[in-house]
N, C-alpha and C. Protein backbone atom coordinates (compact mmCIF):
# COMPACT_ATOMS: atom_id res chain seq x y z
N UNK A 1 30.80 5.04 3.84
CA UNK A 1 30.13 3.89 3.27
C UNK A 1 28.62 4.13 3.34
N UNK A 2 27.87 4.17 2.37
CA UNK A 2 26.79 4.39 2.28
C UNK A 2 25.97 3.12 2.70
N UNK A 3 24.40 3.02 3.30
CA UNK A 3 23.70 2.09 3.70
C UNK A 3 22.90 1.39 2.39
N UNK A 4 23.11 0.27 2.53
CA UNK A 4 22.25 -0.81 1.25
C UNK A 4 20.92 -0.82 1.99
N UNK A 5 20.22 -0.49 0.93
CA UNK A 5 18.37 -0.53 0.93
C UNK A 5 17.91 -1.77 1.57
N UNK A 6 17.07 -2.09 2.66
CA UNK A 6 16.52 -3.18 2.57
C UNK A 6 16.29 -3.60 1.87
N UNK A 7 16.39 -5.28 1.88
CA UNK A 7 16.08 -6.11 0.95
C UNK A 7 14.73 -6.35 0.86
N UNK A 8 13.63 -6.64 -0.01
CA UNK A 8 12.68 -6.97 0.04
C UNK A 8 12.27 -8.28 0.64
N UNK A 9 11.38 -8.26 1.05
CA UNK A 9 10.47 -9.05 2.07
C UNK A 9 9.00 -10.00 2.00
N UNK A 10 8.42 -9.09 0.69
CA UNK A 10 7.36 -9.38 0.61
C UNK A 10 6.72 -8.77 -0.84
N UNK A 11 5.76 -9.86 -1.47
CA UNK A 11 5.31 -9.54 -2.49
C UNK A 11 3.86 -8.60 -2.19
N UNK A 12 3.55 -8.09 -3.03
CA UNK A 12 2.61 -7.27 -3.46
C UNK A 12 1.56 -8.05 -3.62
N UNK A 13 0.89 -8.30 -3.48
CA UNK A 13 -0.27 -9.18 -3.77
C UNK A 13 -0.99 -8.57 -4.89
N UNK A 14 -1.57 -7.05 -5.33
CA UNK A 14 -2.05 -6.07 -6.42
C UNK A 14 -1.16 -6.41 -7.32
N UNK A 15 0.09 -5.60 -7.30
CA UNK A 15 0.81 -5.62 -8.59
C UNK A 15 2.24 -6.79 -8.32
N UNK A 16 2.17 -7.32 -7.75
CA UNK A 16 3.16 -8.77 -7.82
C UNK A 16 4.56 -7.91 -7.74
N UNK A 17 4.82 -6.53 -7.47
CA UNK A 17 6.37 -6.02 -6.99
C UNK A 17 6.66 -6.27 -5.46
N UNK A 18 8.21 -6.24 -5.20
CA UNK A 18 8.31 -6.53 -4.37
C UNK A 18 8.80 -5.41 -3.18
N UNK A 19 8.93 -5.76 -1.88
CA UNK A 19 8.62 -4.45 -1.07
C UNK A 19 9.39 -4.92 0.49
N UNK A 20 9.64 -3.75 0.71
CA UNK A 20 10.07 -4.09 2.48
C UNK A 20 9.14 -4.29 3.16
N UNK A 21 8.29 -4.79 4.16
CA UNK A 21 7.51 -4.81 4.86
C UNK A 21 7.99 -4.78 6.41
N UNK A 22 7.75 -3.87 7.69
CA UNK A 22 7.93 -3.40 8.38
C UNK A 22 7.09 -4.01 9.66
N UNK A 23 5.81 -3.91 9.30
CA UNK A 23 4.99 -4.37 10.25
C UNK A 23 5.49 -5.08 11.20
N UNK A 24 6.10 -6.24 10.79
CA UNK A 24 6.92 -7.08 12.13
C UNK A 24 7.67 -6.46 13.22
N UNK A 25 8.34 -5.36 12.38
CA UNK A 25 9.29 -4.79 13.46
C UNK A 25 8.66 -3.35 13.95
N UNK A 26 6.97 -3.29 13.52
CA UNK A 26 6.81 -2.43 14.17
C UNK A 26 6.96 -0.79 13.47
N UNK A 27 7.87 -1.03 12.19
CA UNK A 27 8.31 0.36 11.38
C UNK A 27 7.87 0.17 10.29
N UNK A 28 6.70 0.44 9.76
CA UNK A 28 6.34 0.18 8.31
C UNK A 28 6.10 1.89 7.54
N UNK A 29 6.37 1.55 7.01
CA UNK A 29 5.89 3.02 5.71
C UNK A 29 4.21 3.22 5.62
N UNK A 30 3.78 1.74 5.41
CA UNK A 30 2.12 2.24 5.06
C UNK A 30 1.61 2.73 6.61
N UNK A 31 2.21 2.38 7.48
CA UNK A 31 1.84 3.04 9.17
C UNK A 31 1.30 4.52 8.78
N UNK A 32 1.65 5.30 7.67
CA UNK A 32 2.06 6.56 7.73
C UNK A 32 0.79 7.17 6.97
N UNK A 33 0.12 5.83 5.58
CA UNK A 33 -0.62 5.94 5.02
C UNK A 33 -1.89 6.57 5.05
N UNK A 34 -2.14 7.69 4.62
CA UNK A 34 -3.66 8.26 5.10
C UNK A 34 -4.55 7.52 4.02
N UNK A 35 -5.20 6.46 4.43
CA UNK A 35 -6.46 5.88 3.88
C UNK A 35 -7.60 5.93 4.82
N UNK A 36 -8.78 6.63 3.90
CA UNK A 36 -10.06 6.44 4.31
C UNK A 36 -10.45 5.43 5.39
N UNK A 37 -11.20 5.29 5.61
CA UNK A 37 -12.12 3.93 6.48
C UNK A 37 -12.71 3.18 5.53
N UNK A 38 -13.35 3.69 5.00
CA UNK A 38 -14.07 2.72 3.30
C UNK A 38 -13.01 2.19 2.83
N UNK A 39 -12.04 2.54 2.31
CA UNK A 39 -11.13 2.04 1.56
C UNK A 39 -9.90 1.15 2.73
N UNK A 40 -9.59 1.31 3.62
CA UNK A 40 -8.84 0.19 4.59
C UNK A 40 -9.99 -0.67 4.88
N UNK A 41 -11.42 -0.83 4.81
CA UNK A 41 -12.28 -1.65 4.58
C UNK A 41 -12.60 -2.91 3.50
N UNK A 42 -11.91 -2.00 2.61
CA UNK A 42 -11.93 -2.84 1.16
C UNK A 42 -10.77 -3.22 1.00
N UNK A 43 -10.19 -3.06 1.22
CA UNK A 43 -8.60 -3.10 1.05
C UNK A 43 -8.58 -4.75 2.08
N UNK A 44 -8.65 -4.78 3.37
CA UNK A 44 -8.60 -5.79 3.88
C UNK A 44 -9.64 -6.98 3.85
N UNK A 45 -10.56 -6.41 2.89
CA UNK A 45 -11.68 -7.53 2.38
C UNK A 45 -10.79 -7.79 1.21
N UNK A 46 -10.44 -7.46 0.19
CA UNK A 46 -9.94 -7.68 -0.89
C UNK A 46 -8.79 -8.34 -0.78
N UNK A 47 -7.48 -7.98 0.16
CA UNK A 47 -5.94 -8.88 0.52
C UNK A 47 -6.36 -9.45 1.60
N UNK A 48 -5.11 -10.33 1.47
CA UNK A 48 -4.87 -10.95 3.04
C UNK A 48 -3.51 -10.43 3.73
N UNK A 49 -2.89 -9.45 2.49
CA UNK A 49 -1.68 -9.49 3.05
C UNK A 49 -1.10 -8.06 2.63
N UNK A 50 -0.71 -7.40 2.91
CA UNK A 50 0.28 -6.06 2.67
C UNK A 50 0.13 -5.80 1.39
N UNK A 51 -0.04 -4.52 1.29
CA UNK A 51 0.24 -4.01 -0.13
C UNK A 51 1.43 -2.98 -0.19
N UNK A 52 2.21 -2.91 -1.75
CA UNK A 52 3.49 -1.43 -1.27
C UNK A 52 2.84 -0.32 -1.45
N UNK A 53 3.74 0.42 -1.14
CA UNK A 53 3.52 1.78 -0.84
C UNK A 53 2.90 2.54 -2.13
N UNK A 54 3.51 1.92 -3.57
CA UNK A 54 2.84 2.58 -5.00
C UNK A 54 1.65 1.93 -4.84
N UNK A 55 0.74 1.17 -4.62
CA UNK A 55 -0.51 0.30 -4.77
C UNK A 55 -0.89 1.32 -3.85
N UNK A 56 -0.93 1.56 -2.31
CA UNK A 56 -1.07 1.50 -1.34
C UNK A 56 -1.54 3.51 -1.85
N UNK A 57 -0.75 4.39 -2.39
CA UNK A 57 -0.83 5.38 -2.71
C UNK A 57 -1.60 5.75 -3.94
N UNK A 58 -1.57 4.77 -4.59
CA UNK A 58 -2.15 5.18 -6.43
C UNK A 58 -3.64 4.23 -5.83
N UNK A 59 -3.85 3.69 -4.92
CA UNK A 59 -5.67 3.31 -4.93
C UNK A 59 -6.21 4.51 -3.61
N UNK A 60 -5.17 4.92 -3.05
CA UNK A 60 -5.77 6.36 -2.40
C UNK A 60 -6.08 7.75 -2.95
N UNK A 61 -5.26 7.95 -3.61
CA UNK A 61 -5.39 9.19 -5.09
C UNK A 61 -6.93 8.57 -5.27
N UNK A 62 -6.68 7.20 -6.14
CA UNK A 62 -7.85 6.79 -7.13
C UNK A 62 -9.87 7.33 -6.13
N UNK A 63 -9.29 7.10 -4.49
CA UNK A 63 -10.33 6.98 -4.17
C UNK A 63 -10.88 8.52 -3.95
N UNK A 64 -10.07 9.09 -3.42
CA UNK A 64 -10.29 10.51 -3.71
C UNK A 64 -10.90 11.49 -4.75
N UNK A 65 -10.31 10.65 -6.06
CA UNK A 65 -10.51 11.43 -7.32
C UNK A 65 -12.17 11.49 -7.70
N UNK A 66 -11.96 12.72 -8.13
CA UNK A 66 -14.02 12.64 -8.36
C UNK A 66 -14.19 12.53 -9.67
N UNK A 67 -15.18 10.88 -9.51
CA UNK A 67 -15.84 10.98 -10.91
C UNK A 67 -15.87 11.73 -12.25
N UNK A 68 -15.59 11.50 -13.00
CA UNK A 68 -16.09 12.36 -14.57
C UNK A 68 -17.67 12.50 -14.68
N UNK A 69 -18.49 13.62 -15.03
CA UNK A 69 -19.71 13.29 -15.81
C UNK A 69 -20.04 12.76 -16.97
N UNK A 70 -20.67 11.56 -16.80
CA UNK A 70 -21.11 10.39 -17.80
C UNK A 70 -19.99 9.01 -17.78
N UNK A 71 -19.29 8.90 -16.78
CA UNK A 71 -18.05 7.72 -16.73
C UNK A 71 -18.79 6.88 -15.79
């Protein structure tokens, strides 16, 4: 018998999908997250509340990525 996925828990506050959230129990996925200091700066100025793991990954790429010349 295979295991059923957690059920979701919690909305996204960025993109309004929905997500397991862990924190309570201590086991979260974004625990794992390598974000900057600038950006877990902004990040918790900007929410009040959890973001998933695609938000959470596609604004870490984003922050990384270097500029275009003339953008």
């Amino acid at each position: 018998m295979s295991e059923a996925a957690p059920s979701p828990n919690a909305a996204c506050p960025r993109c309004g999908g929905s997500f397991r959230c862990g924190v309570a129990d201590k086991v979260c996925d974004c625990f794992g997250a390598q974000l900057n200091d600038a950006l877990r700066q902004q990040l918790a100025a900007q929410y009040s509340s959890c973001l998933c793991m695609s938000c959470l990954t596609e604004l870490r790429l984003a922050a990384v990525k270097p500029v275009p010349p003339g953008a």
